[in-house]
Protein backbone atom coordinates (compact mmCIF):
# COMPACT_ATOMS: atom_id res chain seq x y z
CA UNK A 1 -3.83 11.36 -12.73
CA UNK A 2 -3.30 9.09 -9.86
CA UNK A 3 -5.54 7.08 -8.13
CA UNK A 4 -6.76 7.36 -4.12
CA UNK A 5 -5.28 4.10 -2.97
CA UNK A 6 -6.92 1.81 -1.20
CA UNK A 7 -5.58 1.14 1.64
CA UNK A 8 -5.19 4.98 2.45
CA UNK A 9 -8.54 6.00 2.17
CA UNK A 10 -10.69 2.60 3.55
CA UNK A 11 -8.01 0.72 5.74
CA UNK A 12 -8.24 3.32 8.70
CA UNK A 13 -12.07 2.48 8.33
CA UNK A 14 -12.01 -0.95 7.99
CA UNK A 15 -9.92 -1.13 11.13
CA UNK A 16 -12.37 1.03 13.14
CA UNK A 17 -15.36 -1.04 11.88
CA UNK A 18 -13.56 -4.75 12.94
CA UNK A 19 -12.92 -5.40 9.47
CA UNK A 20 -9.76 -7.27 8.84
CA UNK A 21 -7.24 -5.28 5.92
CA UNK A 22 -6.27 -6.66 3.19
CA UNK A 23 -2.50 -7.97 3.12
CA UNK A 24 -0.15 -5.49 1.15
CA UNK A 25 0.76 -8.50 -0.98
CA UNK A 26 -0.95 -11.72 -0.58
CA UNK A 27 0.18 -13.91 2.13
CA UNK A 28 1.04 -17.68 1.64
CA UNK A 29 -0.78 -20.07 3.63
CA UNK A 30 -1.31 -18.94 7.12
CA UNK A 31 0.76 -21.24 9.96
CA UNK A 32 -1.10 -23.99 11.88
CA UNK A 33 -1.72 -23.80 15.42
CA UNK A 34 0.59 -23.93 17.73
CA UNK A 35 3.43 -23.50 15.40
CA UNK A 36 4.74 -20.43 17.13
CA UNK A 37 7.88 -20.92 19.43
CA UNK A 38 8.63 -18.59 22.33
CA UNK A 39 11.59 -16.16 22.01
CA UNK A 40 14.80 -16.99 23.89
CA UNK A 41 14.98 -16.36 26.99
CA UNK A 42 18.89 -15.38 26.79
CA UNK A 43 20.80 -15.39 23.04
CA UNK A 44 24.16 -16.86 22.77
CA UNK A 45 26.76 -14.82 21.35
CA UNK A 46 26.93 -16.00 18.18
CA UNK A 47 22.60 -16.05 18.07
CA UNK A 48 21.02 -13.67 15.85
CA UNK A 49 19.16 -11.37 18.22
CA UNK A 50 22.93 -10.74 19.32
CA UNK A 51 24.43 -10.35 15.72
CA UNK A 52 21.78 -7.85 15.08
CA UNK A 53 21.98 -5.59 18.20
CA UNK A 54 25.55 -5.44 17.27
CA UNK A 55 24.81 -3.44 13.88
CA UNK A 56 25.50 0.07 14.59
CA UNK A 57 22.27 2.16 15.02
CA UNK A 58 19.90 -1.01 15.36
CA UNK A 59 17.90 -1.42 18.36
CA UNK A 60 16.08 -5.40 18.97
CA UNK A 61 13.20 -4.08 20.56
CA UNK A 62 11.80 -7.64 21.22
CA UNK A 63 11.49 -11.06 19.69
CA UNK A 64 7.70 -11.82 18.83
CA UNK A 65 6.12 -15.03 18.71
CA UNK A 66 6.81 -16.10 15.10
CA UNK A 67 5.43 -18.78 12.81
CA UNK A 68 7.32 -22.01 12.45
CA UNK A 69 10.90 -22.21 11.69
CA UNK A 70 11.06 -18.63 11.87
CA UNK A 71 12.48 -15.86 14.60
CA UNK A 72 10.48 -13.07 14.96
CA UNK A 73 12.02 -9.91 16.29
CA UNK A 74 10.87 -6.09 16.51
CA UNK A 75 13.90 -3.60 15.44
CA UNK A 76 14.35 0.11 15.17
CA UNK A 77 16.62 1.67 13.36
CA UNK A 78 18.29 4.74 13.38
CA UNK A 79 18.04 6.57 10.03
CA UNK A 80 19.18 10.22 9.36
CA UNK A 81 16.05 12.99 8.70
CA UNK A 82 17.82 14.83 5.91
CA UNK A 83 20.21 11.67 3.92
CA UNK A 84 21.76 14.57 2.21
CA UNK A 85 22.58 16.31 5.38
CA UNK A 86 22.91 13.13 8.11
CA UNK A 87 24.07 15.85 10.84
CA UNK A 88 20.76 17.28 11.48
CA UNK A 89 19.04 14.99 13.29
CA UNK A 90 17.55 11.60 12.76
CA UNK A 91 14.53 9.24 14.10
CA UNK A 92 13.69 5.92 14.81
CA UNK A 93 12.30 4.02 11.99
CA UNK A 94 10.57 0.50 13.13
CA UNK A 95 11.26 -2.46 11.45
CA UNK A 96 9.79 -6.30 11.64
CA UNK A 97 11.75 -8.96 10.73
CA UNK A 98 11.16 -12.55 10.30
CA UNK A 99 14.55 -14.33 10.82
CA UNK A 100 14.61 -17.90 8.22
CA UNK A 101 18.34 -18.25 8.01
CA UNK A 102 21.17 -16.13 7.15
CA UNK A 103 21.84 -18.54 4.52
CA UNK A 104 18.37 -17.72 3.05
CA UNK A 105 17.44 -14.89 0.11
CA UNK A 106 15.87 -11.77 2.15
CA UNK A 107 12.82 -9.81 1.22
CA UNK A 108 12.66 -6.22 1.97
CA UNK A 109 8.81 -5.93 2.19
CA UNK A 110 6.82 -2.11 2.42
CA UNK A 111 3.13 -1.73 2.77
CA UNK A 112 4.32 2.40 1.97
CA UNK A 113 2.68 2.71 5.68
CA UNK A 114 3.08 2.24 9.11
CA UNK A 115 3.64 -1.99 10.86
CA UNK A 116 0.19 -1.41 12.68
CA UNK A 117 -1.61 -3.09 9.83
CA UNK A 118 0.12 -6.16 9.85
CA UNK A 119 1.13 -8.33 12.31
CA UNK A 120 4.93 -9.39 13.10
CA UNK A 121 4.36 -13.03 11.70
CA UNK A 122 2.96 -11.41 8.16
CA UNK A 123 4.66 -12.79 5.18
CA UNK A 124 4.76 -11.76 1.67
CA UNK A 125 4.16 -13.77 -1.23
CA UNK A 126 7.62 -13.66 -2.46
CA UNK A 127 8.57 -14.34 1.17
CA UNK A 128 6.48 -17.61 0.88
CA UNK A 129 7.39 -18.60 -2.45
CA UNK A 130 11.33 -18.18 -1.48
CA UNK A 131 11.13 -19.67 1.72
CA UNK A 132 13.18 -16.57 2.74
CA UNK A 133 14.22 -13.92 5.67
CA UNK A 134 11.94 -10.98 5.17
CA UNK A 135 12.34 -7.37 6.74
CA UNK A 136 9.08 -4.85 6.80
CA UNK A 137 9.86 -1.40 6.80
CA UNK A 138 7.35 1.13 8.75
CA UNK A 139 7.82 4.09 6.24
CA UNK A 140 9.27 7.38 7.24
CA UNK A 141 6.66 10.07 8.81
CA UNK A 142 4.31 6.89 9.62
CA UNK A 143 3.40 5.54 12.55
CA UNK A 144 6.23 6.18 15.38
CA UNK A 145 8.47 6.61 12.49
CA UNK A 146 8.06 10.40 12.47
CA UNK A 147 11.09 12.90 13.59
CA UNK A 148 10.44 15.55 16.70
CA UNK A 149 9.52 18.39 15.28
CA UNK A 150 8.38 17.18 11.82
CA UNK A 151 9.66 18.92 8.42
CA UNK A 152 7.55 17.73 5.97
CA UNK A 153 10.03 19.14 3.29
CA UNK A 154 12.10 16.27 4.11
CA UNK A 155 9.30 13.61 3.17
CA UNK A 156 9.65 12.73 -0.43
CA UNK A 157 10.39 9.43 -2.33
CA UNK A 158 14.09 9.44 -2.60
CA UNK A 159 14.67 10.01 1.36
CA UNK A 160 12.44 6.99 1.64
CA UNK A 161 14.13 5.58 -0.86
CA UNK A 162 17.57 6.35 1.03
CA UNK A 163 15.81 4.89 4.04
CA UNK A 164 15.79 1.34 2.40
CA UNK A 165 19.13 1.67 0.82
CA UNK A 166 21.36 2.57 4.21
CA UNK A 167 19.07 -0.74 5.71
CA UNK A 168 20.28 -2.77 3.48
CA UNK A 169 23.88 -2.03 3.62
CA UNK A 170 23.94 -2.08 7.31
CA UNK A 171 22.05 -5.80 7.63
CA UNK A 172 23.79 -7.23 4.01
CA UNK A 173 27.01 -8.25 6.13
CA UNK A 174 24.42 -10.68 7.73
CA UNK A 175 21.87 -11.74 5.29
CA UNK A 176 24.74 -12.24 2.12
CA UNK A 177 22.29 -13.87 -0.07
CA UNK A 178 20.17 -12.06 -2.53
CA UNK A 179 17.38 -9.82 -1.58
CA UNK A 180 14.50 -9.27 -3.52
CA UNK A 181 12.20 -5.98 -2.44
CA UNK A 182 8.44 -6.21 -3.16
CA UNK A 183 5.39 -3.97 -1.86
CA UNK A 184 1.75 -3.44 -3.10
CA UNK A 185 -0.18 -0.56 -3.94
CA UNK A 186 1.41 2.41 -2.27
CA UNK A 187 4.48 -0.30 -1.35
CA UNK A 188 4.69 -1.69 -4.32
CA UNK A 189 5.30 2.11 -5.57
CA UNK A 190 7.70 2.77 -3.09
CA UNK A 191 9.66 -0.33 -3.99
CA UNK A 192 9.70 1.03 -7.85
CA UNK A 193 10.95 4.08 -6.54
CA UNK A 194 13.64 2.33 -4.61
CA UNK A 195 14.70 1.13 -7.60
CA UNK A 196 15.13 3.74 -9.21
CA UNK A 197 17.24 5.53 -6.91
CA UNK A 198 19.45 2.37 -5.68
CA UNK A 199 18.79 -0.09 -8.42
CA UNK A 200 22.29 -2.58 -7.62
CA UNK A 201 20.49 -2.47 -4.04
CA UNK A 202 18.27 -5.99 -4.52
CA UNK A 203 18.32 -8.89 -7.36
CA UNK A 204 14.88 -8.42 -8.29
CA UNK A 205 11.70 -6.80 -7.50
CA UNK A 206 8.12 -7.77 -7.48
CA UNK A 207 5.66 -4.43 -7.25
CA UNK A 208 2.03 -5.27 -6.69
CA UNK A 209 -0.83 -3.01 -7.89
CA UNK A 210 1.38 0.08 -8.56
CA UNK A 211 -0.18 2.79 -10.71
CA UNK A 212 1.52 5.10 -12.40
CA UNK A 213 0.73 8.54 -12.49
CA UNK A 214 2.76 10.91 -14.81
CA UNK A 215 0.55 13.67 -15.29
CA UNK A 216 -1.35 14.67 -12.45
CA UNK A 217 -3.32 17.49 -14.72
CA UNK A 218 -4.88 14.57 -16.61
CA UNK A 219 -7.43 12.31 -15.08
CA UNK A 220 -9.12 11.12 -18.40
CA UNK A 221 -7.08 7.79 -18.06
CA UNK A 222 -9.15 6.82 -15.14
CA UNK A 223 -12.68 7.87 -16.69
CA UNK A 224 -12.18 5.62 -19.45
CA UNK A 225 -11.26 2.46 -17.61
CA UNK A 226 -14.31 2.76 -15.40
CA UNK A 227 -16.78 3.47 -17.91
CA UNK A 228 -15.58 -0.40 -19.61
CA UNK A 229 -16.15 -1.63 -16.43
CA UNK A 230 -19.07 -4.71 -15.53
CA UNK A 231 -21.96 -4.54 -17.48
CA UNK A 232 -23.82 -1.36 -18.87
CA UNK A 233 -26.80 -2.67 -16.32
CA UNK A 234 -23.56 -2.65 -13.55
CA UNK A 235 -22.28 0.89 -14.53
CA UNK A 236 -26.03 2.02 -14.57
CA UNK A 237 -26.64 0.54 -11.25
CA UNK A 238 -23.71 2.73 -9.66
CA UNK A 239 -24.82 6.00 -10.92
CA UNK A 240 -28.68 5.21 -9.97
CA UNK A 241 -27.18 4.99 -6.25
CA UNK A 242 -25.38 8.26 -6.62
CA UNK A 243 -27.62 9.91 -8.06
CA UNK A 244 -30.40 8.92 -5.24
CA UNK A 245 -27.40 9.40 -2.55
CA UNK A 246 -26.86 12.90 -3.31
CA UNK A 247 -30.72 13.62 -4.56
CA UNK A 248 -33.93 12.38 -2.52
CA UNK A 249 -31.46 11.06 0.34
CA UNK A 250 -28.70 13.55 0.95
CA UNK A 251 -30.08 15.28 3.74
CA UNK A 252 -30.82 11.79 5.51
CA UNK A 253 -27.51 9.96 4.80
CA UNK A 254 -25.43 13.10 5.86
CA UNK A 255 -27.73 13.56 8.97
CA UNK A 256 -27.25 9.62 9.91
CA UNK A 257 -23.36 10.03 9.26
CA UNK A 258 -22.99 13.19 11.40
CA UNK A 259 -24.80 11.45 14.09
CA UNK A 260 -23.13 8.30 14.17
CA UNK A 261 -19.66 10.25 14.41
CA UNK A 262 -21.16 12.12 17.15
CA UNK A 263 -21.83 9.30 18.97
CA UNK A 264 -18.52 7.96 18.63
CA UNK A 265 -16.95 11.20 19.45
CA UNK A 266 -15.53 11.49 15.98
CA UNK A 267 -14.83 14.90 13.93
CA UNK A 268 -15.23 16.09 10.47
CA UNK A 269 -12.51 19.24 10.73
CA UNK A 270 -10.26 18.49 7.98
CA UNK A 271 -12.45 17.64 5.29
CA UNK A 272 -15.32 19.81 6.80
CA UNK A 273 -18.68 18.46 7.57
CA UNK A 274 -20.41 15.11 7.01
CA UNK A 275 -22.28 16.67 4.33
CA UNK A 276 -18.81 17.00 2.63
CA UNK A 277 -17.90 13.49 2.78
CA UNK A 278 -21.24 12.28 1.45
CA UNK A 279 -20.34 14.17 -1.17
CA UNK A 280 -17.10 13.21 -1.81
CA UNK A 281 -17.57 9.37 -1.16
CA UNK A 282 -20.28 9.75 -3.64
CA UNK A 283 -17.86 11.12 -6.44
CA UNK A 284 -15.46 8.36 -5.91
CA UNK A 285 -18.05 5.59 -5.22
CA UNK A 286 -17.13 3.57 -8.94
CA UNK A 287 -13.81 3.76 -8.46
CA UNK A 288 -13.94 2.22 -4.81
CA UNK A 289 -16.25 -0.33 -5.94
CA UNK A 290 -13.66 -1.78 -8.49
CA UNK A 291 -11.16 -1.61 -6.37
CA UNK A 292 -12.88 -3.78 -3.64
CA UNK A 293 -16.33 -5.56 -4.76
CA UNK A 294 -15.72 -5.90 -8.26
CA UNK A 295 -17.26 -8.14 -10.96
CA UNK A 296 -18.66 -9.90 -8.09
CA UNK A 297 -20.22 -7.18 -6.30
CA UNK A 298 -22.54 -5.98 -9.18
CA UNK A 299 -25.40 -8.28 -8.23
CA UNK A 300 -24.99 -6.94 -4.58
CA UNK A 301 -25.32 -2.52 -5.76
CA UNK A 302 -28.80 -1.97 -4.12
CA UNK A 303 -31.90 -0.42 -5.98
CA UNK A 304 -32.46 3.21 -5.30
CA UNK A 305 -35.96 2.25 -3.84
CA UNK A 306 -33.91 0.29 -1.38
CA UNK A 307 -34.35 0.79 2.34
CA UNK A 308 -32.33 3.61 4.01
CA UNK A 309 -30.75 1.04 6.32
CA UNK A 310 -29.64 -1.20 3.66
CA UNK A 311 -28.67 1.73 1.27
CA UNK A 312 -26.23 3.08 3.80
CA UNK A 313 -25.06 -0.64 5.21
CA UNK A 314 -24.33 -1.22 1.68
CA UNK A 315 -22.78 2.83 0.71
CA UNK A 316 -20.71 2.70 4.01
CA UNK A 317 -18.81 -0.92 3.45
CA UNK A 318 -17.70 0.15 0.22
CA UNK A 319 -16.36 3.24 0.88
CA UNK A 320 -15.32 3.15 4.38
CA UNK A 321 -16.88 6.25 6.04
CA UNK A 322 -14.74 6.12 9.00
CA UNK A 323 -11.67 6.73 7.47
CA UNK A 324 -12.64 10.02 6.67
CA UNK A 325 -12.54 11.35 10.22
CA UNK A 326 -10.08 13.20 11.96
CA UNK A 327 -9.56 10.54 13.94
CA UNK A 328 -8.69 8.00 10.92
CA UNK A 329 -7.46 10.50 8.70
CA UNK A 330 -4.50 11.87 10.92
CA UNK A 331 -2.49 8.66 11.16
CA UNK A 332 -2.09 8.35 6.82
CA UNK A 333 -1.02 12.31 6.44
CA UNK A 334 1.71 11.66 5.47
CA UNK A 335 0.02 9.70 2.51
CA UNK A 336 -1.80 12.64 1.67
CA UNK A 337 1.27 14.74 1.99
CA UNK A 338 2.93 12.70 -0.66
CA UNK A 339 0.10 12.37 -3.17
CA UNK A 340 -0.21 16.70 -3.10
CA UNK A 341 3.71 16.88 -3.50
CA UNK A 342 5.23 14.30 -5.75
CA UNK A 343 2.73 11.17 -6.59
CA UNK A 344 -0.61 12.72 -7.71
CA UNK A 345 -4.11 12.36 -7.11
CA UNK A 346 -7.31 11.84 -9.30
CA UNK A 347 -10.42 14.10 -10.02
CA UNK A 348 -13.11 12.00 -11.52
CA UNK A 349 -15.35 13.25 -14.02
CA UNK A 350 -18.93 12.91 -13.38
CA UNK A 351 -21.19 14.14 -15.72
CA UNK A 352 -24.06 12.07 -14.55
CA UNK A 353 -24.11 13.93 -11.09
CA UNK A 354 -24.65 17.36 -13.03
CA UNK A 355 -26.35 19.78 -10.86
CA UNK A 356 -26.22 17.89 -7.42
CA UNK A 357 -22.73 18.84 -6.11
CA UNK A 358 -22.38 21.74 -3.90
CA UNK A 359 -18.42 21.33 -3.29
CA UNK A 360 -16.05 22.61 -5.94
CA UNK A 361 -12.39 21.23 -6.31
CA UNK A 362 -13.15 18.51 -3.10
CA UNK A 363 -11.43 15.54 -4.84
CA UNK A 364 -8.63 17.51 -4.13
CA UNK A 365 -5.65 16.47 -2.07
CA UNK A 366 -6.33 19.45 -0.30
CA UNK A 367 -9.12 18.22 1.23
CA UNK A 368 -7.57 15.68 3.04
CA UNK A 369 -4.32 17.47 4.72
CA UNK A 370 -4.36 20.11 7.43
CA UNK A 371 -4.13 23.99 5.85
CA UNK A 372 -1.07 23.92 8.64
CA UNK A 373 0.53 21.90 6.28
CA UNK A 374 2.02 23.57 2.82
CA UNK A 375 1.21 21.65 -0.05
CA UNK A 376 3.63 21.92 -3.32
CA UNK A 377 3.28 19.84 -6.20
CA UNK A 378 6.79 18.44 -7.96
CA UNK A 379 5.22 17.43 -11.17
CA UNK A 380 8.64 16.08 -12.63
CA UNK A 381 9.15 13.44 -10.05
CA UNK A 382 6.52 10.78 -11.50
CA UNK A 383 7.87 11.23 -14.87
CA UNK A 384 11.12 10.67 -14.01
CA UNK A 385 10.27 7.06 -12.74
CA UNK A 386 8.41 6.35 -15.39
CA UNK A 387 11.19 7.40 -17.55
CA UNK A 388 13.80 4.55 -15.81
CA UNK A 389 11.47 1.81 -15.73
CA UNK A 390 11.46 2.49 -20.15
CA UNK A 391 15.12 2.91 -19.96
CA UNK A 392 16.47 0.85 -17.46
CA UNK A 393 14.61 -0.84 -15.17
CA UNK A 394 15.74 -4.40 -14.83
CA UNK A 395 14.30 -7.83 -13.00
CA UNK A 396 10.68 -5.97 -12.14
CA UNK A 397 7.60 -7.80 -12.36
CA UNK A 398 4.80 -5.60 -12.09
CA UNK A 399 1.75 -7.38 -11.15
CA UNK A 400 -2.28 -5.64 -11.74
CA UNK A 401 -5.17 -7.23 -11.42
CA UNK A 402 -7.31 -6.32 -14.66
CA UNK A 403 -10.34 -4.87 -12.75
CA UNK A 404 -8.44 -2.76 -10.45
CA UNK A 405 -8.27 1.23 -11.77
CA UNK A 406 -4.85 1.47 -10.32
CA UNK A 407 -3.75 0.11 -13.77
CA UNK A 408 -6.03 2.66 -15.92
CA UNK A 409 -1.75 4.54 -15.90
CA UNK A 410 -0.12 1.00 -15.16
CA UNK A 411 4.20 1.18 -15.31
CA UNK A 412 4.96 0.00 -19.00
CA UNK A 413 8.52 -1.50 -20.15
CA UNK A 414 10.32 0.06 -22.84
CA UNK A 415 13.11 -0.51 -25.31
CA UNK A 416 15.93 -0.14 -22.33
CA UNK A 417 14.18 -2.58 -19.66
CA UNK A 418 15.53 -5.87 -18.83
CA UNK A 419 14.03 -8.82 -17.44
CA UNK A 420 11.03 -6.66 -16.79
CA UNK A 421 7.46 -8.40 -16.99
CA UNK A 422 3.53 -6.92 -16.51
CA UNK A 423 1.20 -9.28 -15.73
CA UNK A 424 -2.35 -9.26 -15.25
CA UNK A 425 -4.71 -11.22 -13.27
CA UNK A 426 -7.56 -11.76 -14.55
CA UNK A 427 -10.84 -10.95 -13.01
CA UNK A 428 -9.38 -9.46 -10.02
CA UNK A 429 -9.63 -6.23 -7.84
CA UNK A 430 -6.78 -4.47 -6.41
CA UNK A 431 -5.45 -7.20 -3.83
CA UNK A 432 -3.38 -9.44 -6.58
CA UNK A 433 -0.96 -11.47 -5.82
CA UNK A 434 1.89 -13.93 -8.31
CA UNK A 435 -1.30 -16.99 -7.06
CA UNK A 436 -4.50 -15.17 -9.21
CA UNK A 437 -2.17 -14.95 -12.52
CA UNK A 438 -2.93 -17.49 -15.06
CA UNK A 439 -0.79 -20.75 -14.89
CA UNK A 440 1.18 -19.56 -17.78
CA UNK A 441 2.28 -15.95 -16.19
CA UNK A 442 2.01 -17.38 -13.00
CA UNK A 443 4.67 -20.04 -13.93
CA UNK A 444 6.55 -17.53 -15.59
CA UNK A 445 6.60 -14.95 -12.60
CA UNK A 446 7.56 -17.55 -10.44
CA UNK A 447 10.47 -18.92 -12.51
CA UNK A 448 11.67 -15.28 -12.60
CA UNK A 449 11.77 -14.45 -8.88
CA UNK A 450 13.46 -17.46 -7.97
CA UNK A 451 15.84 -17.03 -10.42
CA UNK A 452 16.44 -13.34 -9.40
CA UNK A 453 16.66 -15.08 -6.06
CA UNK A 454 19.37 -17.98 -7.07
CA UNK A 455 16.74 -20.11 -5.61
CA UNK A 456 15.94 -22.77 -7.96
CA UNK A 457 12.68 -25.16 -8.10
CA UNK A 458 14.79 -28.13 -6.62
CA UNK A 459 15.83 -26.06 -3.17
CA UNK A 460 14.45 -28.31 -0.76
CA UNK A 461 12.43 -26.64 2.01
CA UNK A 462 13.68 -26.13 5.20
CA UNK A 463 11.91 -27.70 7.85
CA UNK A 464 14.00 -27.40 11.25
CA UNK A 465 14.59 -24.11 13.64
CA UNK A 466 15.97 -20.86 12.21
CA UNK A 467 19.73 -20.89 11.58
């Protein structure tokens, strides 16, 4: 079982529709205005922008407006394609970092995408709560971060995993304070499976909404927790809507999706026709709901005798139709990629829908990835994860917000885990953050981190220019 994420299937659609994404992790408090200073017009030698062009295979693109006290700057850096084999070839991989002080913990920060979602000024929560340097990795085979020609074989966990373990060894001579590595949803994944592979790499680790999928043949885990969520009137709501989407409606919706992408000169090729995305949309309409409106949104699920306008207004900003074009879909293959090889996807079950699907098999990862592209599943690479964060996985908090299905397979600790905490924030969706825990974990997760850190509660802040 393992759960569509988020931001793979609705951020490419929220984008195209002018809605802003969710952070990966939630950001602190945002800068006021006018707090951004210019970038130097010429760095000393001793300046950072110098100190880091200096590292062998880093290139300072630019230095970005940042917010204040901070250095923003725009990096590449070279990584190898194969980490077993570093003589055949290698790519680019961008990089944003937000320059505090070299005196100051660093974050390594993933959204398990590309930087385009975020801007260069973003900062993690652990970023805020440390006061802290933070790096954000673009992940390999996103965004520009792609090697000419592209061998798919060599996109799996542990050479993205490799990719954050060579960064940190070439900036560490720099930053010599501790580093703490955090992501969320697909990032916060990625920065479990970092661990895994390089676990003396940071001090501590803070992994937002990451589920947990070690059997990708069983997707009962995920039926369950949605049929406990909301209200039995809230549940019944949902399937009323699908049931009316893909009964009295279907032919209207599909014909009102096809010509809005025609419009907008968008195409259906990879998953096939507007009729199939209805279709699949519908089948995973409960689980995007919980994952975005939740408890909140219940009063909001329109009637089936509602409009056809509002019916679709309401269908298409909870699903994010968009991202299921070509168009949206192309730039998060490599998401796809990963969930048919090594992280598994989910099939719900839905009974309730008996009789009106036409598509066998399209909750598929399949559907989603080019037939150009072989797809092979590993099934022993989630289990093996799951298997170190029992045994050995050490200063991890692992943070779920209780309505969010990413945590119907949550990561558990076991006997052999140190320091490792789950916590859950209650009443909340799939953006969580250490600030929606209740005081008492929230205290405690805090307390952690900036002990992982070596920053205690009596650091004073730093208020003057980057060091």
């Amino acid at each position: 079982m393992f759960l569509p994420l988020l931001l793979t299937l609705l951020l490419p659609g929220l984008m195209a529709m002018g809605v802003p994404a969710p952070a990966a992790s939630a950001p602190g408090p945002a800068a006021p205005r006018g707090a951004h200073h210019a970038a130097a017009a010429r760095p000393a030698a001793d300046d950072i922008g110098a100190r880091l062009a200096a590292v062998p295979g880093m290139r300072v693109v630019k230095e970005n407006p940042a917010p204040a006290g901070y250095r923003a700057f725009a990096l590449t850096y070279r990584q190898p394609v194969d980490h077993r084999h570093p003589d055949r070839g290698t790519f680019a991989q961008r990089l944003n970092l937000l320059h505090r002080s070299t005196a100051r913990p660093m974050v390594l920060h993933t959204n398990g995408y590309d930087l385009n979602y975020q801007g260069p000024g973003f900062r993690a929560e652990p970023t805020e709560i440390l006061d802290s340097n933070q790096i954000s990795t673009e992940q390999r085979y996103f965004g520009t971060s792609r090697p000419r020609p592209t061998d798919w074989t060599k996109l799996d966990i542990r050479q993205a995993a490799s990719d954050h373990h060579r960064l940190i060894q070439a900036l560490k001579p720099l930053y010599r304070a501790r580093w703490i590595s955090t992501g969320s949803s697909k990032g916060g994944m990625a920065t479990v499976y970092h661990r895994r592979f390089y676990p003396h790499d940071v001090a501590g680790s803070v992994a937002y909404s990451a589920p947990n999928n070690t059997d990708d043949r069983d997707d009962t885990a995920v039926d369950r927790f949605l049929a406990q969520r909301g209200s039995p009137a809230c549940r019944a709501a949902l399937t009323a809507v699908q049931r009316e989407l893909l009964g009295a409606r279907r032919a209207e919706m599909a014909d009102r999706l096809a010509r809005w992408a025609a419009r907008g000169g968008y195409t259906f090729r990879t998953i096939g026709s507007a009729d199939r995305v209805l279709e699949l949309t519908v089948l995973q309409l409960p689980m995007l709901f919980w994952m975005r409106a939740g408890e909140t949104g219940c009063d909001r699920i329109p009637r089936p005798s509602a409009d056809s306008d509002a019916l679709y207004l309401w269908f298409n900003g909870t699903v994010g139709l968009p991202g299921y074009t070509d168009r949206h879909l192309s730039p998060v293959t490599a998401s796809f990629y990963q969930l048919g090889t090594q992280l598994g996807f989910v099939e719900l079950a839905a009974p309730q829908l008996a009789g009106k699907l036409r598509y066998p098999g399209i909750q598929r990862t399949r559907t989603y990835v080019p037939r150009s592209i072989p797809l092979r599943f590993q099934p022993g690479a989630m289990p093996d994860i799951d298997r170190w964060v029992r045994r050995h996985g050490s200063e991890l908090s692992l943070v779920y917000g209780e309505n969010d299905p990413t945590r119907a397979e949550p990561f558990r600790t076991g006997g052999g885990s140190r320091d490792a905490h789950v916590y859950l924030a209650p009443h909340t969706s799939h953006v969580v953050s250490i600030a929606k825990l209740a005081p008492r974990d929230r205290a405690r997760a805090t307390a952690a981190l900036r002990h992982w850190a070596g920053v205690d509660g009596r650091t004073a802040q730093m208020d003057g220019p980057p060091a």
